[in-house]
PDB file of N, CA and C in Angstrom:
ATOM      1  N   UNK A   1     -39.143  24.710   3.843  1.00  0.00           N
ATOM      2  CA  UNK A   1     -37.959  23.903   3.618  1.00  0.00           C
ATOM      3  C   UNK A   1     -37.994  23.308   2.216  1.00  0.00           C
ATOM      4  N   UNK A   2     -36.699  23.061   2.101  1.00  0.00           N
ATOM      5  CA  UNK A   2     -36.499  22.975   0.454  1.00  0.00           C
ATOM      6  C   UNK A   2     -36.515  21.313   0.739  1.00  0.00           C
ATOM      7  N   UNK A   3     -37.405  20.485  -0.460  1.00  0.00           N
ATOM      8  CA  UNK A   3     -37.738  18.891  -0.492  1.00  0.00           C
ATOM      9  C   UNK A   3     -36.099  17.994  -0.729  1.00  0.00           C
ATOM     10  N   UNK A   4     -34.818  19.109  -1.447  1.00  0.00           N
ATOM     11  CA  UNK A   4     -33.667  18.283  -0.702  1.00  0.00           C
ATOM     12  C   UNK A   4     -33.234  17.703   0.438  1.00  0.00           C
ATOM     13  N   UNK A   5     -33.266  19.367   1.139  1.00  0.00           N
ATOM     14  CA  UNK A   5     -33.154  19.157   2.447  1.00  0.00           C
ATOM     15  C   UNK A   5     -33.713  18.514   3.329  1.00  0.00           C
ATOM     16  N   UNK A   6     -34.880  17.844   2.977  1.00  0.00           N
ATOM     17  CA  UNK A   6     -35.687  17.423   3.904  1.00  0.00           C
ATOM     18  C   UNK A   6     -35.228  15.519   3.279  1.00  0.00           C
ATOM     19  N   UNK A   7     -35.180  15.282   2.312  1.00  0.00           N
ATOM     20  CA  UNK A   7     -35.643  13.968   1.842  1.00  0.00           C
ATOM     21  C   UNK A   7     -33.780  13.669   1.303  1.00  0.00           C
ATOM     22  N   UNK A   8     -33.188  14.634   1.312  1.00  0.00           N
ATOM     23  CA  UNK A   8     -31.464  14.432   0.261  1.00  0.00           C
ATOM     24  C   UNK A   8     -32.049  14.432  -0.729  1.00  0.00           C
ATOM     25  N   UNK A   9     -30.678  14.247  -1.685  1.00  0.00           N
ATOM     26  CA  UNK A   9     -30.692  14.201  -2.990  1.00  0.00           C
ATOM     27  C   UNK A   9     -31.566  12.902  -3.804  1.00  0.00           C
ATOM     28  N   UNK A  10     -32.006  13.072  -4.855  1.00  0.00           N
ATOM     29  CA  UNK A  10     -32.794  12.265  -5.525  1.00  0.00           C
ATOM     30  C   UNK A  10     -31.641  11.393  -6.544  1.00  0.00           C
ATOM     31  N   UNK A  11     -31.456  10.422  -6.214  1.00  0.00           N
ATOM     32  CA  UNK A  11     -30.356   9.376  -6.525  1.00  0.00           C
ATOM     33  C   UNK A  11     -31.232   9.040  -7.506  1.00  0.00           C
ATOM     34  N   UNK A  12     -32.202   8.493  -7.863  1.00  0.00           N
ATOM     35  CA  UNK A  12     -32.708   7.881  -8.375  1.00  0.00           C
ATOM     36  C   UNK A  12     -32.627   8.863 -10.073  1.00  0.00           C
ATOM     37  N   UNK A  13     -32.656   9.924 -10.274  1.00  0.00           N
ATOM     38  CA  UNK A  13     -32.845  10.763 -11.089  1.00  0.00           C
ATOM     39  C   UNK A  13     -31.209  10.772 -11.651  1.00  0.00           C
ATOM     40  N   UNK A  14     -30.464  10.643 -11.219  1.00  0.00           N
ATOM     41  CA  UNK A  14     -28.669  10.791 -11.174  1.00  0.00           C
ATOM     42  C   UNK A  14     -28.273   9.291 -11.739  1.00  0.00           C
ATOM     43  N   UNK A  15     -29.228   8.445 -11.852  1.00  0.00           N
ATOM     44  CA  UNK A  15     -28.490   6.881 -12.005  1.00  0.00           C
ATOM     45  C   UNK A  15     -28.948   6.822 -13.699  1.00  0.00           C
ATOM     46  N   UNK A  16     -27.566   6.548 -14.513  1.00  0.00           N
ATOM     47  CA  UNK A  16     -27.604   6.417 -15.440  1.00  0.00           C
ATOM     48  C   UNK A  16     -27.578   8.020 -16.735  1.00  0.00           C
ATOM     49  N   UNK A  17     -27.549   8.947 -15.581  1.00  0.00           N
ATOM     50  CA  UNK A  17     -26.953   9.962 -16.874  1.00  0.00           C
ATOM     51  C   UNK A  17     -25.471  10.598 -16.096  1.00  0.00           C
ATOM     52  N   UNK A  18     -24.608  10.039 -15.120  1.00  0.00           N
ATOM     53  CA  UNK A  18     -22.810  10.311 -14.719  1.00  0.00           C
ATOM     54  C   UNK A  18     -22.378   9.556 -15.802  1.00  0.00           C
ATOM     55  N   UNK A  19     -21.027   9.903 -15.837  1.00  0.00           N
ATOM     56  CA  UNK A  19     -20.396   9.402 -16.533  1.00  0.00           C
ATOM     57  C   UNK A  19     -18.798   8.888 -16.073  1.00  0.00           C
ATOM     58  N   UNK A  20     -18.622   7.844 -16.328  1.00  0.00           N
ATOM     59  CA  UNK A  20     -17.528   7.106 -15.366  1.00  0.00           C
ATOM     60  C   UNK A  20     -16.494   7.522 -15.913  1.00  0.00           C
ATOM     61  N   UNK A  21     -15.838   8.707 -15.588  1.00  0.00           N
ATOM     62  CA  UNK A  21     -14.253   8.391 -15.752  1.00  0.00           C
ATOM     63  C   UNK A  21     -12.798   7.726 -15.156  1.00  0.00           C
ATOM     64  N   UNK A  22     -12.447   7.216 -16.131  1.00  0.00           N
ATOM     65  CA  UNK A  22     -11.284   6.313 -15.781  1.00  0.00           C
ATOM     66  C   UNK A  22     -10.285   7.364 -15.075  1.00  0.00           C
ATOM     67  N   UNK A  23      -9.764   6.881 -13.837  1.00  0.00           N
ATOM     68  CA  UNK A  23      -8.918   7.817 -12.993  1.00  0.00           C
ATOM     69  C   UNK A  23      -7.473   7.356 -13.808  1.00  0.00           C
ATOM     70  N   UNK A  24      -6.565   8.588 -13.691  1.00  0.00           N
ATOM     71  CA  UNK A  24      -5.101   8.211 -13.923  1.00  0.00           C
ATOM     72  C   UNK A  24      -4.199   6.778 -13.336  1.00  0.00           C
ATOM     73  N   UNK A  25      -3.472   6.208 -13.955  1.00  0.00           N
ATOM     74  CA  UNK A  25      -2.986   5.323 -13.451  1.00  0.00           C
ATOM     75  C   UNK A  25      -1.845   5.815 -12.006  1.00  0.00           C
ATOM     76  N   UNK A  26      -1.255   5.139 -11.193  1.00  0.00           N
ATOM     77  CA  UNK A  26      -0.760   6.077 -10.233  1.00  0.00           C
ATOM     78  C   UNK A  26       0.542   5.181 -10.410  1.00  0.00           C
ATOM     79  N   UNK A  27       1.815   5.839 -10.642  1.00  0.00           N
ATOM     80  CA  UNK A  27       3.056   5.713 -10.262  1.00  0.00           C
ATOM     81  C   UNK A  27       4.049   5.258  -9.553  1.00  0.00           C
ATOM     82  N   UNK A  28       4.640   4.948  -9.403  1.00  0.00           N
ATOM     83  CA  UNK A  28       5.849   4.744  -8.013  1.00  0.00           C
ATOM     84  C   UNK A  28       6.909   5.101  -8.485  1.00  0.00           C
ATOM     85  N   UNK A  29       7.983   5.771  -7.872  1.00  0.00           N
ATOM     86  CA  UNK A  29       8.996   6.270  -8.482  1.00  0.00           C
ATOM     87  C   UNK A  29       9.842   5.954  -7.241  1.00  0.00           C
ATOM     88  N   UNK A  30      11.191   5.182  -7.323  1.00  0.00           N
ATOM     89  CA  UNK A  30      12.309   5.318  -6.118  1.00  0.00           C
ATOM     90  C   UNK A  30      12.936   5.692  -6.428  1.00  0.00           C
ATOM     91  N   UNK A  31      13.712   6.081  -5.335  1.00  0.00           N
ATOM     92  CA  UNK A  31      14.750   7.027  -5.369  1.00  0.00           C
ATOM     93  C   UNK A  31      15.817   6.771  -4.777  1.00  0.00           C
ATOM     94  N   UNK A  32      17.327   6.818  -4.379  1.00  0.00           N
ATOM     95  CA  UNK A  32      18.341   6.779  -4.013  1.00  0.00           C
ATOM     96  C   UNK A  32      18.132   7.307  -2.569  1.00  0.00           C
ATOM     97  N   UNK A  33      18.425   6.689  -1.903  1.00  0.00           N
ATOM     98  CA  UNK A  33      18.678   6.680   0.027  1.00  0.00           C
ATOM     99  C   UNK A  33      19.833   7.637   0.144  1.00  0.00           C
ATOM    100  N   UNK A  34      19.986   8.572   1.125  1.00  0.00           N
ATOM    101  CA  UNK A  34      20.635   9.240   0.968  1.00  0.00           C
ATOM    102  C   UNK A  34      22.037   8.136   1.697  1.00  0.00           C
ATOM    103  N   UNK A  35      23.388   9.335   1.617  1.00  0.00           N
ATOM    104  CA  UNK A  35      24.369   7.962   2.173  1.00  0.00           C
ATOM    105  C   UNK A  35      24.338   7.946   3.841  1.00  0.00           C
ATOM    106  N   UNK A  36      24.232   9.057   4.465  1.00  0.00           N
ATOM    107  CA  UNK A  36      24.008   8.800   5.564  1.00  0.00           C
ATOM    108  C   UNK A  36      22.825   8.209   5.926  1.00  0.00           C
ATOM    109  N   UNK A  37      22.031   7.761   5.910  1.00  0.00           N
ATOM    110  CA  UNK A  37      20.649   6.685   5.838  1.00  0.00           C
ATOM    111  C   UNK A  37      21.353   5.709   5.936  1.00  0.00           C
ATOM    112  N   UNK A  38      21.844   5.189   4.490  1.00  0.00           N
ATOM    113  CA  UNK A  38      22.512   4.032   4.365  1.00  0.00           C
ATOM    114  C   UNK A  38      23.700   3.138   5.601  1.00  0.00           C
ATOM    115  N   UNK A  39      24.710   4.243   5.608  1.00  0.00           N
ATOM    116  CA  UNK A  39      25.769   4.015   6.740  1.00  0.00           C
ATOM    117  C   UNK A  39      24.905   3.538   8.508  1.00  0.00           C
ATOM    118  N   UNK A  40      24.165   4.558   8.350  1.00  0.00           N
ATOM    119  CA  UNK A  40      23.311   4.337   9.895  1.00  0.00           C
ATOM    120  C   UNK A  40      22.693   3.437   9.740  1.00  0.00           C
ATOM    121  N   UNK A  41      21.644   3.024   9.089  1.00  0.00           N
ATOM    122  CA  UNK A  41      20.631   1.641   8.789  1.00  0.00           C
ATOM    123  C   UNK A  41      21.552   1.138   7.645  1.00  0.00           C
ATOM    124  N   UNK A  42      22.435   0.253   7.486  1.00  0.00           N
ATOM    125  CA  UNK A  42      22.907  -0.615   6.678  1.00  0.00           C
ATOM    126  C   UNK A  42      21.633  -1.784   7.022  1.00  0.00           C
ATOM    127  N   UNK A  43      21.754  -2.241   7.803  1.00  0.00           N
ATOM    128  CA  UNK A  43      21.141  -3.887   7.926  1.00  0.00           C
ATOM    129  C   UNK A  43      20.199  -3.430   8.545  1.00  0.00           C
ATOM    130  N   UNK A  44      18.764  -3.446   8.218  1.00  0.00           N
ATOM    131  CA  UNK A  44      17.294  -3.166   8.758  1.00  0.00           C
ATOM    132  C   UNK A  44      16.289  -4.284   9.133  1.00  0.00           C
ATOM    133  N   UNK A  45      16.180  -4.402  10.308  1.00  0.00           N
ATOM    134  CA  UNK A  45      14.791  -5.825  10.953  1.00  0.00           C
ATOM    135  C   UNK A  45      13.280  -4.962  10.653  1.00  0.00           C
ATOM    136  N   UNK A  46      12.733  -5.919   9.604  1.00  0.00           N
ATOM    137  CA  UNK A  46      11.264  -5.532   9.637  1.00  0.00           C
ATOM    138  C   UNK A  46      10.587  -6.589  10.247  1.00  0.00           C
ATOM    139  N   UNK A  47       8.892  -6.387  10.326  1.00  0.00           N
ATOM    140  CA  UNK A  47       8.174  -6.889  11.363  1.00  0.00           C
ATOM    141  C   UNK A  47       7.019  -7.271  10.147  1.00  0.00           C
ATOM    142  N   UNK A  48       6.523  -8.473  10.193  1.00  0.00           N
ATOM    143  CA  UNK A  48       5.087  -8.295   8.943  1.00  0.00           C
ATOM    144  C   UNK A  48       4.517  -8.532  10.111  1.00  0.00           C
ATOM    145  N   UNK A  49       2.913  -8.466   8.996  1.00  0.00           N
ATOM    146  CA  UNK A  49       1.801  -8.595   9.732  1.00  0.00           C
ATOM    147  C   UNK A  49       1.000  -8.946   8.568  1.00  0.00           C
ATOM    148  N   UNK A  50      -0.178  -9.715   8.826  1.00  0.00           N
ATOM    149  CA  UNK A  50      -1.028  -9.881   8.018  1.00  0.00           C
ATOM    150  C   UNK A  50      -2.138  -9.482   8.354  1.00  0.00           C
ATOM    151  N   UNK A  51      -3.103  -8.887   7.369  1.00  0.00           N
ATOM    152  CA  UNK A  51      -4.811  -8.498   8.359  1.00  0.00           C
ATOM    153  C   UNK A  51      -5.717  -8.145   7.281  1.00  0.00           C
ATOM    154  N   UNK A  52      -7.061  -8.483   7.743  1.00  0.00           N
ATOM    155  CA  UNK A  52      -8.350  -8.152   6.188  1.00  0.00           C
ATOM    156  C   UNK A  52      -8.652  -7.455   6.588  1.00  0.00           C
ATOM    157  N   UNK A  53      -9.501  -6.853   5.040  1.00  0.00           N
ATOM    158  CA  UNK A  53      -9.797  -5.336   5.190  1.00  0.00           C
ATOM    159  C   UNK A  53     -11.092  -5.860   4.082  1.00  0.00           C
ATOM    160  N   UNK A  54     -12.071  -5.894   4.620  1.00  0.00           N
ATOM    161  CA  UNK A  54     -13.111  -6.015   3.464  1.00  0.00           C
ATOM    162  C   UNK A  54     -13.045  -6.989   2.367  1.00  0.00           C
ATOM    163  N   UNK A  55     -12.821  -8.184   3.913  1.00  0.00           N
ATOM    164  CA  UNK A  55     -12.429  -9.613   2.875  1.00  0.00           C
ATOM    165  C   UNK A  55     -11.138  -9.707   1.995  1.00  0.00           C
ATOM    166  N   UNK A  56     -10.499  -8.446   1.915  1.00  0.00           N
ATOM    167  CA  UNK A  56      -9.523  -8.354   1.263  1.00  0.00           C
ATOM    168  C   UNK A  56      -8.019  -8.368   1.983  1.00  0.00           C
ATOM    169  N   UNK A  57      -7.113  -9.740   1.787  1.00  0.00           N
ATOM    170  CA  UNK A  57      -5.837  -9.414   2.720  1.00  0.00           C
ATOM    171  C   UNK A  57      -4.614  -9.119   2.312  1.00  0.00           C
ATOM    172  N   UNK A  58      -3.797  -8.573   3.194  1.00  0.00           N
ATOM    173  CA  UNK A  58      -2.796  -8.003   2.709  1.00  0.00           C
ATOM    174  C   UNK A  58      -1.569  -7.782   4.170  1.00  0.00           C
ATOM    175  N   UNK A  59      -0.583  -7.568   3.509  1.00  0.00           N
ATOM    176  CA  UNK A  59       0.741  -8.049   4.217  1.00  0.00           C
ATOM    177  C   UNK A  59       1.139  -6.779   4.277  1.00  0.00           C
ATOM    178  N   UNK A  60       1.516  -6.385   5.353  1.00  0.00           N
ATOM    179  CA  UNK A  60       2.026  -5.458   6.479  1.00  0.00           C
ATOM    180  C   UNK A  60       3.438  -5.436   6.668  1.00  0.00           C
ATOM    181  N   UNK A  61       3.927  -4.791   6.569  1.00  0.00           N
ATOM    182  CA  UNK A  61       5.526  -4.593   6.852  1.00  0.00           C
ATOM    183  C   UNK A  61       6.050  -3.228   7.555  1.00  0.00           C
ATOM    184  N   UNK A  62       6.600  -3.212   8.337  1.00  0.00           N
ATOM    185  CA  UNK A  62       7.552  -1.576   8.975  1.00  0.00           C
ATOM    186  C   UNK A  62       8.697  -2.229   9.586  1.00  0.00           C
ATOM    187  N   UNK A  63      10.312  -1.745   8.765  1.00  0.00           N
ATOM    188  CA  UNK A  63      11.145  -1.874   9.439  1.00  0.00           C
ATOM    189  C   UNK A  63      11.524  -1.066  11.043  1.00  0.00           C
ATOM    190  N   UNK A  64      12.236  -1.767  11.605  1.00  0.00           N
ATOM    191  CA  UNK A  64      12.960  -1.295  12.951  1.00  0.00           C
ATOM    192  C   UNK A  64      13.347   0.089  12.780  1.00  0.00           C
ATOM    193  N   UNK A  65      14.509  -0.219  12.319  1.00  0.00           N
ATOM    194  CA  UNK A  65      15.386   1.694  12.354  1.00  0.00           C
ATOM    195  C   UNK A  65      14.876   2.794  11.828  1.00  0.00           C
ATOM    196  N   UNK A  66      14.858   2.161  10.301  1.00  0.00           N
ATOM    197  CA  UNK A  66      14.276   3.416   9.352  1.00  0.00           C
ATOM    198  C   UNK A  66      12.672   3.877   9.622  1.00  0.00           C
ATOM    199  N   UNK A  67      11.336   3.021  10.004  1.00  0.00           N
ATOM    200  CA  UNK A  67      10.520   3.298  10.139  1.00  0.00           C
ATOM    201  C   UNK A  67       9.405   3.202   8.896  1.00  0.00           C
ATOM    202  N   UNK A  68      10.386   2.433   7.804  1.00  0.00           N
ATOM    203  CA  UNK A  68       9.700   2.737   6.371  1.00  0.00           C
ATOM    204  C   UNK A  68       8.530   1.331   6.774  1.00  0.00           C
ATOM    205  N   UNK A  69       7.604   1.604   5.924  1.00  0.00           N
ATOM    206  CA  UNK A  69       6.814   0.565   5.954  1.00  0.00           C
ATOM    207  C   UNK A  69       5.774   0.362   4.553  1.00  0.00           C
ATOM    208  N   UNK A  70       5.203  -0.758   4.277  1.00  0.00           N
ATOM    209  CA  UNK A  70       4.926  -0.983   3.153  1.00  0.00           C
ATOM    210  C   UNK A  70       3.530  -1.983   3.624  1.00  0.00           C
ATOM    211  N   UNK A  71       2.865  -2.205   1.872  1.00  0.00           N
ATOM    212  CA  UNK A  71       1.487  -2.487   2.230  1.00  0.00           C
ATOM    213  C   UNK A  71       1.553  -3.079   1.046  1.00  0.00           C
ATOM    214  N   UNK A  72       1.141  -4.291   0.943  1.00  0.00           N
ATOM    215  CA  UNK A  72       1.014  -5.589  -0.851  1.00  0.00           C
ATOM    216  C   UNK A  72      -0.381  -6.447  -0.469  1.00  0.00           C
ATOM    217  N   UNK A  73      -0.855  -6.180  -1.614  1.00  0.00           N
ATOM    218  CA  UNK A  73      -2.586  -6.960  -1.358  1.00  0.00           C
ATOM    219  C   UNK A  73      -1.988  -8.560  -1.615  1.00  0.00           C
ATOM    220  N   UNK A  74      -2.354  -9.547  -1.258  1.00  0.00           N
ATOM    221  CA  UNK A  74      -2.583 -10.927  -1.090  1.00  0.00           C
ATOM    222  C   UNK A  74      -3.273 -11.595  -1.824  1.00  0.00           C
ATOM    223  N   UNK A  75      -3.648 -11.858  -3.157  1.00  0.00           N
ATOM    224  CA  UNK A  75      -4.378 -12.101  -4.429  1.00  0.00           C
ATOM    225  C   UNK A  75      -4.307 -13.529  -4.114  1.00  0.00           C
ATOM    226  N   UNK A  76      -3.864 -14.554  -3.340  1.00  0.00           N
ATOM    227  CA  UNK A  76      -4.049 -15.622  -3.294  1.00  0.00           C
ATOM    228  C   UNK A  76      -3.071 -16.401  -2.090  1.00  0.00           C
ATOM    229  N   UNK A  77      -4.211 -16.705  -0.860  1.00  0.00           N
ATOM    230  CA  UNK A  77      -3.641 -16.913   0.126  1.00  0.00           C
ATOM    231  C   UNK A  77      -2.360 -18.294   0.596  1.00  0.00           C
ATOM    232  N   UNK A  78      -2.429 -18.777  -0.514  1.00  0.00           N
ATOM    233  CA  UNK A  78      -1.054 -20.140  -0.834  1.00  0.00           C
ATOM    234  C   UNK A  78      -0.051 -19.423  -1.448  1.00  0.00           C
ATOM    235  N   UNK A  79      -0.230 -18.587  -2.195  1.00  0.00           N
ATOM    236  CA  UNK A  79       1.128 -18.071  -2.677  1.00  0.00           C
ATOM    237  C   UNK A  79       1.710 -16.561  -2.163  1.00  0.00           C
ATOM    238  N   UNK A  80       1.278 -16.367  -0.940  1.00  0.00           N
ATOM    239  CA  UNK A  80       1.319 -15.182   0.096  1.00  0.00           C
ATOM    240  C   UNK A  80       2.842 -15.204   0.424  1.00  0.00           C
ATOM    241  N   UNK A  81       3.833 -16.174  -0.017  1.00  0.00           N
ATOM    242  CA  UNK A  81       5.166 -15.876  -0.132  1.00  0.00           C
ATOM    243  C   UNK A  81       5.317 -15.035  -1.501  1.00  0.00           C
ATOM    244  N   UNK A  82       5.290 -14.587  -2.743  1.00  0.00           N
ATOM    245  CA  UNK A  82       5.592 -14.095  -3.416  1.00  0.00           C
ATOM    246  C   UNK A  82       5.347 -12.959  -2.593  1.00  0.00           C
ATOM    247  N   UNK A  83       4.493 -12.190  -1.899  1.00  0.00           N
ATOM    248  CA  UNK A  83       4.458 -11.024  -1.680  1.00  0.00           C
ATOM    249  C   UNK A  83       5.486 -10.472  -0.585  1.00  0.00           C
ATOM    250  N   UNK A  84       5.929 -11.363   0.135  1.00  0.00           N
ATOM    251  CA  UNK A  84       7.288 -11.540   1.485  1.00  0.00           C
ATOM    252  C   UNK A  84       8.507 -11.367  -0.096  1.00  0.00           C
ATOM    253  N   UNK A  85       8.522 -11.741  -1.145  1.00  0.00           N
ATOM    254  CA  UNK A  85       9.635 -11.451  -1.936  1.00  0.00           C
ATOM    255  C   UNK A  85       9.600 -10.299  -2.702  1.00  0.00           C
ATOM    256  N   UNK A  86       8.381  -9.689  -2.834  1.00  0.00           N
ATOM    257  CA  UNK A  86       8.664  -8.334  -3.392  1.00  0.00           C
ATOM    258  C   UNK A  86       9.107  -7.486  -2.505  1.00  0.00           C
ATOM    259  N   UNK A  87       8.755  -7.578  -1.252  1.00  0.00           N
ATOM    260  CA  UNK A  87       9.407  -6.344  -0.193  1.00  0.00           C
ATOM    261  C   UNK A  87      10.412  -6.655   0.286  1.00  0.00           C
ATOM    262  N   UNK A  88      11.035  -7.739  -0.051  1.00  0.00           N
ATOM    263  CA  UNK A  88      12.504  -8.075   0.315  1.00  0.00           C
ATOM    264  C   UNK A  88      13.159  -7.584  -0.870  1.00  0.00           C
ATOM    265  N   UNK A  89      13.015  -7.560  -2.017  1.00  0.00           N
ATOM    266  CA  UNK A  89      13.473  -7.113  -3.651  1.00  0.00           C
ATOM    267  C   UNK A  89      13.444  -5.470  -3.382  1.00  0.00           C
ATOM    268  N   UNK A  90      12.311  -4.892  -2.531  1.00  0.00           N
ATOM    269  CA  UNK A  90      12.458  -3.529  -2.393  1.00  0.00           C
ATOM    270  C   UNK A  90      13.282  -2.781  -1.812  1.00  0.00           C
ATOM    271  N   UNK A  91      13.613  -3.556  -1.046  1.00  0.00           N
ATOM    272  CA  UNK A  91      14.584  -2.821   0.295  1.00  0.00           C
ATOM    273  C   UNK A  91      16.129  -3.532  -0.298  1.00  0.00           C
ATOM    274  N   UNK A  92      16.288  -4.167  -1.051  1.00  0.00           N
ATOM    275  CA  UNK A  92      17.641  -4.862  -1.542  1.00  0.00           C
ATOM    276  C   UNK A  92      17.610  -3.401  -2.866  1.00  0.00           C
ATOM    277  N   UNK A  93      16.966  -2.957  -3.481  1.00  0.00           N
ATOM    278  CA  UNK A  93      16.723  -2.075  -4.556  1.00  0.00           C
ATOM    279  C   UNK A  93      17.105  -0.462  -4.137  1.00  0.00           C
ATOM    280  N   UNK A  94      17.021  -0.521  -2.772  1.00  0.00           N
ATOM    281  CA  UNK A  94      17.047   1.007  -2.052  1.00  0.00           C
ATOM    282  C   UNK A  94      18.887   0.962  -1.213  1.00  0.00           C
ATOM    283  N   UNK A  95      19.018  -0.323  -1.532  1.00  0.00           N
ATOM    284  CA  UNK A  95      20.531  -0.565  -0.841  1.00  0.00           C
ATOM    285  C   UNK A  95      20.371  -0.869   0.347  1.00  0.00           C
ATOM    286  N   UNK A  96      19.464  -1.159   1.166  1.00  0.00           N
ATOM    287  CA  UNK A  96      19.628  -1.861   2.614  1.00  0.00           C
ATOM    288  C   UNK A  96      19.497  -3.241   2.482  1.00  0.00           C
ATOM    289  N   UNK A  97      20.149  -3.782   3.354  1.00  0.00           N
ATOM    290  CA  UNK A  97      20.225  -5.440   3.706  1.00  0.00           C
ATOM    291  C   UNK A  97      19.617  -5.406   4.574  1.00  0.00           C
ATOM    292  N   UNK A  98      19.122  -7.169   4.926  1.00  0.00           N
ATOM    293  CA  UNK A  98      18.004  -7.513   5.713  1.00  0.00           C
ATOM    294  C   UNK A  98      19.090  -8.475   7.045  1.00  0.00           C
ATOM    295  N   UNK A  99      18.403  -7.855   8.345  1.00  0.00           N
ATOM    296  CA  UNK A  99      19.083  -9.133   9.355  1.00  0.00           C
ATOM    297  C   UNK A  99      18.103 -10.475   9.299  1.00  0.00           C
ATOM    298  N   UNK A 100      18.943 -11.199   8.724  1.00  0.00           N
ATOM    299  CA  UNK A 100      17.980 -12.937   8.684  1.00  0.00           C
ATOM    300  C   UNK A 100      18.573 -13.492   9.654  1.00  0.00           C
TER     301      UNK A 100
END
């Protein structure tokens, strides 16, 4: 048997000659709802949720009709309303209204 296989890889030999590359930045692009979307879901009820993930929290959202749902990290748990206003800004941006 080969001393990989038996013991894994030798990490120790690998630390300090990788080389870190910076990954691409990643995008978001929206797009226009089609009109029948729109006409059928005019006014959409979403549901939040809040929950940690490795100490890390974040706000949960899936509307009723459409099924769309969304995910915003929580950078500071007192001002966890700014993040309830970006996904309200999103869905006002795609042309649906909210039932309040």
């Amino acid at each position: 048997m080969c001393a990989g296989e038996i013991f894994g890889i030798n990490i120790g030999s690998l630390q300090g000659k990788t080389k870190h590359i910076k990954s691409s930045q990643i995008r978001t692009v929206t797009e226009d709802l089609p009109v029948d979307m729109l006409k059928q879901h005019g006014k959409v009820t979403f549901e939040v949720d809040i929950m940690y993930v490795h100490k890390f929290l974040f706000m949960i959202t899936i509307s009723r009709g459409t099924h769309f749902g969304t995910t915003e990290l929580i950078k500071n748990e007192k001002a966890a309303n700014t993040s309830i206003i970006q996904v309200i800004e999103s869905y006002h941006r795609w042309g649906l209204k909210l039932n309040i």
